[in-house]
Protein backbone atom coordinates (compact mmCIF):
# COMPACT_ATOMS: atom_id res chain seq x y z
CA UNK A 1 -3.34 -25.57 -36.43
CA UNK A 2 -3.53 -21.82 -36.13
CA UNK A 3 -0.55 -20.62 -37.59
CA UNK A 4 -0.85 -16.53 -36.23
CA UNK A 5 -1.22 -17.86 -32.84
CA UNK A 6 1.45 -20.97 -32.35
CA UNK A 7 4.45 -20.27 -30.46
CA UNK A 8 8.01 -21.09 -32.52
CA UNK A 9 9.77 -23.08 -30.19
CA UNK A 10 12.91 -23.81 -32.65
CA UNK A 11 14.50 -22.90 -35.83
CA UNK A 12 17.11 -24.37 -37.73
CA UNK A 13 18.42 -23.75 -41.20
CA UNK A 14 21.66 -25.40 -41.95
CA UNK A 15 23.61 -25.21 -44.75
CA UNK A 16 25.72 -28.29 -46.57
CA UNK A 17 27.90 -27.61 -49.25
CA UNK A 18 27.25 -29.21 -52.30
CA UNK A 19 24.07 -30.66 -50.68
CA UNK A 20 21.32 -28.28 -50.18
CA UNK A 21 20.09 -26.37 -47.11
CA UNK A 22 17.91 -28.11 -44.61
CA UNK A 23 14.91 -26.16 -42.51
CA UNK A 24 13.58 -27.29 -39.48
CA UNK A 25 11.04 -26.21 -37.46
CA UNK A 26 9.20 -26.85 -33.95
CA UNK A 27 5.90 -24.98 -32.90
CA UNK A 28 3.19 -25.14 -30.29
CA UNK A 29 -0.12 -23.90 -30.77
CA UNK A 30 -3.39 -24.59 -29.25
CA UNK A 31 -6.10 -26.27 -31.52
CA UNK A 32 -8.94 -24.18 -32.70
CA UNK A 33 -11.52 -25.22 -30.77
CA UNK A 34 -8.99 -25.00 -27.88
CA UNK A 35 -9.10 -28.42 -26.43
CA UNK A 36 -5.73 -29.14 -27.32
CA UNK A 37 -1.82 -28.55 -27.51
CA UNK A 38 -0.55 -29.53 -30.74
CA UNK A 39 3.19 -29.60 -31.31
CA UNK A 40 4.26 -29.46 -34.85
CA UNK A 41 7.89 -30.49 -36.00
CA UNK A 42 8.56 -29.81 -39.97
CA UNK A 43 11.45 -30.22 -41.93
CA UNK A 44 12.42 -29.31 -45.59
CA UNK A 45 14.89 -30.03 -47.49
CA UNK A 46 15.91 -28.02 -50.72
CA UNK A 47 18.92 -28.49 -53.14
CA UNK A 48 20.40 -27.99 -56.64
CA UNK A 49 18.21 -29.15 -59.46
CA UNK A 50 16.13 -31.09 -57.21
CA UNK A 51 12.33 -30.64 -55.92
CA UNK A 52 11.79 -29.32 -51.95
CA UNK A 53 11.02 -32.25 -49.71
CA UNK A 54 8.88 -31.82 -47.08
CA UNK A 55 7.87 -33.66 -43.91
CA UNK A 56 5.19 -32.61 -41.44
CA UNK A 57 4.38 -34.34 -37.96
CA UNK A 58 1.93 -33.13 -36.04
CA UNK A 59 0.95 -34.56 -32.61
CA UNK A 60 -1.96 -33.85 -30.41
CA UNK A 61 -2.42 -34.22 -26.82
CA UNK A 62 -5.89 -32.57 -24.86
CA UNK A 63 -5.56 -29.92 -22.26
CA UNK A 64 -7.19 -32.14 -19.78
CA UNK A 65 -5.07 -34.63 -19.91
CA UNK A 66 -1.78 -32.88 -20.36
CA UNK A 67 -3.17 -30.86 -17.15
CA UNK A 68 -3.32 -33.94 -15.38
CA UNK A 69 -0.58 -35.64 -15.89
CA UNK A 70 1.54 -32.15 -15.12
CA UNK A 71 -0.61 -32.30 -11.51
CA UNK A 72 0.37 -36.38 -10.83
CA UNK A 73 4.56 -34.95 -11.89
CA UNK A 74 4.58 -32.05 -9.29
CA UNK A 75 5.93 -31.67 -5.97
CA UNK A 76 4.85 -30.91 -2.91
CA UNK A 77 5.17 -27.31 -1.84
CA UNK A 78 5.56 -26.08 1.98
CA UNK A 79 5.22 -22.45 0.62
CA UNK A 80 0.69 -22.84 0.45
């Protein structure tokens, strides 16, 4: 995914006492060769003494298609 060019949807950092602070993160970018939306949820964790974790999901869905399937969810307008 092209980082400089995804669009942050969400951000959350939250804070536990004694437990850490947890990041998480939504994003939508189109794919390099521009054939599809990717939406990108990542989450990290970080405390005392402890190592980061890290989870990544990534899902993919082509323009076509999501194009489609926002034509076969729309309404009839009177307004054409």
């Amino acid at each position: 995914m092209n980082q400089q060019h995804g669009l942050l949807l969400a951000r959350l950092v939250e804070r536990w006492p004694g437990a850490g602070v947890d990041v998480r993160e939504t994003s939508l970018a189109l794919s390099e060769d521009g054939d599809s939306l990717l939406l990108r949820r990542y989450w990290e964790h970080y405390s005392a003494g402890d190592r980061a974790i890290c989870l990544e999901r990534c899902h993919r869905i082509p323009v076509e298609r999501l194009v489609r399937w926002m034509i076969c969810q729309g309404e009839a307008s009177d307004r054409l």
